[in-house]
Structure formats: structure tokens, C-alpha cells
Protein backbone atom coordinates (compact mmCIF):
# COMPACT_ATOMS: atom_id res chain seq x y z
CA UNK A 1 -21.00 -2.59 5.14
CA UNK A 2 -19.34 -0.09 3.86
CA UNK A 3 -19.87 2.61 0.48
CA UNK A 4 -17.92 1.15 -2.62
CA UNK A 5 -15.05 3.63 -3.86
CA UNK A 6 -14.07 4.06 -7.01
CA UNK A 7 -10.00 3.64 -7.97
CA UNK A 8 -9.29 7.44 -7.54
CA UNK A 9 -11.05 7.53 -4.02
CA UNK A 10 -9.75 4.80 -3.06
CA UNK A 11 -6.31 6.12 -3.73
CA UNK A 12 -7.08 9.23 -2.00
CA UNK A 13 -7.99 7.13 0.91
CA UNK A 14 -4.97 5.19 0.60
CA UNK A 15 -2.58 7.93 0.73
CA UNK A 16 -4.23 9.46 3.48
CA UNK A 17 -3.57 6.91 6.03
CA UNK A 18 -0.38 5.68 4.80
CA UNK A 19 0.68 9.28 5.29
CA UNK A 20 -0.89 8.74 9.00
CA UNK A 21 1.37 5.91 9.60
CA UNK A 22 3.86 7.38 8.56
CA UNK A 23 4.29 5.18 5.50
CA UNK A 24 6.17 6.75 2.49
CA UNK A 25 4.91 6.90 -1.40
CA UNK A 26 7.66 4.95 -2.67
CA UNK A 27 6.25 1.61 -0.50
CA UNK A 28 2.53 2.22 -2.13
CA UNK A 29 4.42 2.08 -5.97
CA UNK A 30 6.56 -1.06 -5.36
CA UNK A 31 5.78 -4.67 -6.45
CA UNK A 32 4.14 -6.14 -3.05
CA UNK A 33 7.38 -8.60 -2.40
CA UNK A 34 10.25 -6.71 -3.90
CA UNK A 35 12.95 -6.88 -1.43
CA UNK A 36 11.83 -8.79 1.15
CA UNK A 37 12.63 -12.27 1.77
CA UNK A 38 10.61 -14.98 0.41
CA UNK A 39 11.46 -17.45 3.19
CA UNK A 40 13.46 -19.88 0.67
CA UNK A 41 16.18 -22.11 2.40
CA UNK A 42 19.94 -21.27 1.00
């Protein structure tokens, strides 16, 4: 497998590729479902 990381390396490593995809900072700080929809029927 692979090496554990600790929180700050892993957060290095996490802004690294979200910077490769082209993924901006503000996604990594929001709650993981705010404003997207939950699939609910209206």
C-alpha cells in the first residue's frame, strides 16, 4: 500500500492535484453537498 500522511501532507497533496484538475480552493472549503441537489421529489 501506500505511506500514511499526516493532515498537513495530506492537504498539500490535496491542493496539488485539485490545482491539476483545475479544481478551485473554494470547492475543497465547502460542506460536501452544499448546493447540489439531493435528488428529493418536489
Amino acid at each position: 500500500g501506500l505511506d500514511e500522511l499526516d493532515a498537513l501532507a495530506f492537504v498539500r497533496e490535496l491542493r496539488a492535484k485539485a490545482k491539476t484538475l483545475g479544481i478551485g480552493n473554494d470547492m475543497l472549503k465547502r460542506a460536501v453537498n452544499v448546493g447540489f441537489s439531493g435528488g428529493e421529489k418536489k
